[in-house]
Protein backbone atom coordinates (compact mmCIF):
# COMPACT_ATOMS: atom_id res chain seq x y z
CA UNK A 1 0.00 0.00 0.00
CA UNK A 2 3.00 2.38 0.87
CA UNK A 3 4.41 1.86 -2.14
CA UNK A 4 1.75 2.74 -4.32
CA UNK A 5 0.50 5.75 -2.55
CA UNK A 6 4.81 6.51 -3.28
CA UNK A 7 4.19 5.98 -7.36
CA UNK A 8 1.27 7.95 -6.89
CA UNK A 9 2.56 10.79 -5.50
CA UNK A 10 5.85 10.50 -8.09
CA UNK A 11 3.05 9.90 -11.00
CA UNK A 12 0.91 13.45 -9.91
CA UNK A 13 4.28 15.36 -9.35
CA UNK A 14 6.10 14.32 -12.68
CA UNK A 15 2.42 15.49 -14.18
CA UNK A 16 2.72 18.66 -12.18
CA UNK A 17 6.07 19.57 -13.37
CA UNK A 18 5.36 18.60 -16.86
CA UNK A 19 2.79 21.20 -16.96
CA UNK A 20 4.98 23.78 -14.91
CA UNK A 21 7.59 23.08 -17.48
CA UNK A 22 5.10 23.40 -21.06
CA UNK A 23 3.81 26.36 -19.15
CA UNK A 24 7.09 28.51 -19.10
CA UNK A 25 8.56 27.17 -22.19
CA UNK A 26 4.94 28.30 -24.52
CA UNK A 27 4.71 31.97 -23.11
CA UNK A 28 7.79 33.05 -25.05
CA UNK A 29 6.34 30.68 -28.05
CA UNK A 30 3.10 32.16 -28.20
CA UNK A 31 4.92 35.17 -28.06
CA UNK A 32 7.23 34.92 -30.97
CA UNK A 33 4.22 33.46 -32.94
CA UNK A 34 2.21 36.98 -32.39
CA UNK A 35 5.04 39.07 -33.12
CA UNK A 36 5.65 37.31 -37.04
CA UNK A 37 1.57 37.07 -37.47
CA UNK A 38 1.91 41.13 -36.43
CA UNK A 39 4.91 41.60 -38.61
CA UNK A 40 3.08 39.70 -42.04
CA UNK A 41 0.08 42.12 -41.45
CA UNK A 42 2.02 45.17 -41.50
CA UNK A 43 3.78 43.80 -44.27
CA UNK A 44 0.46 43.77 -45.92
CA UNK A 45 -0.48 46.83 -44.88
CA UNK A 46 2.69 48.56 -45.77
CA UNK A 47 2.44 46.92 -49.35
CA UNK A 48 -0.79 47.36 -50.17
CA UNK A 49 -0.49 51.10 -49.34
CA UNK A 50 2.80 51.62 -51.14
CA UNK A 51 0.93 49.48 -54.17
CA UNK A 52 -1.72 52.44 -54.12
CA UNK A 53 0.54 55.42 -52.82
CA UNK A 54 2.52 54.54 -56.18
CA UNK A 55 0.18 56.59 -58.02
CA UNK A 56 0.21 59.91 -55.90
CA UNK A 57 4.08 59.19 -55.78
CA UNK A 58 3.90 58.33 -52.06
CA UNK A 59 6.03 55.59 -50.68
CA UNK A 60 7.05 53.99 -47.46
CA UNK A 61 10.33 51.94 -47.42
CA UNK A 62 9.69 48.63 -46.32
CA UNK A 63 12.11 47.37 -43.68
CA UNK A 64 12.10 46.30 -40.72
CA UNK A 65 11.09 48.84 -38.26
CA UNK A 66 8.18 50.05 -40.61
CA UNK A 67 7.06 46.57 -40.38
CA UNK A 68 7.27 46.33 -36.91
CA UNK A 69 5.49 49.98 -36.31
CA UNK A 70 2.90 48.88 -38.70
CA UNK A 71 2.52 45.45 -37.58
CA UNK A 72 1.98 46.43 -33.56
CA UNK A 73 0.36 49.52 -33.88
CA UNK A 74 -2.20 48.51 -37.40
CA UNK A 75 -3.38 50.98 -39.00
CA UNK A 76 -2.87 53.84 -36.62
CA UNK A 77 0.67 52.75 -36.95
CA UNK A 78 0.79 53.15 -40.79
CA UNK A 79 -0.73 56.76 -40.30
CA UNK A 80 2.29 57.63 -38.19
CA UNK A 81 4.16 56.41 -40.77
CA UNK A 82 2.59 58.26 -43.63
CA UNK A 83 2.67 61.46 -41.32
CA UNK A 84 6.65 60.80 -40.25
CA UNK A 85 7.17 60.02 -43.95
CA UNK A 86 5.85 63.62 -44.91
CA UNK A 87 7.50 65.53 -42.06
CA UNK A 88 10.99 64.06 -42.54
């Protein structure tokens, strides 16, 4: 009887560490995967408006930042980038 009130107890920690474990390791994973879904829809965003700014000769550089700004911040981000873009 001791001994399997002993597995159980190794059996319910080894599942509470597991989770403890997945836990810490799929915050910075879930992480990373919002940041590069954010980053491909500023990428859209900054393409499709360069596609249409083309015609009234206005143009945002795609890099990294402006992906980044646009990505986190959406569309008010790509206005602060269209307004930065005719101040500087």
């Amino acid at each position: 009887m001791a001994d399997s009130m002993q597995v159980l107890f190794a059996v319910a920690f080894l599942v509470f560490l597991v989770y403890l474990v997945s836990r810490i390791l799929l915050k910075p994973l879930k992480l990373a995967l919002k940041l590069v879904v954010n980053s491909m829809f500023g990428l859209l965003l900054l393409w499709g408006f360069n596609f249409i700014g083309a015609f009234l000769s206005i143009v945002i550089p795609i890099n990294l930042v402006t992906i980044l700004i646009a990505g986190f911040l959406g569309i008010p981000g790509l206005i602060l980038l269209i307004i930065m873009q005719f101040l500087l």
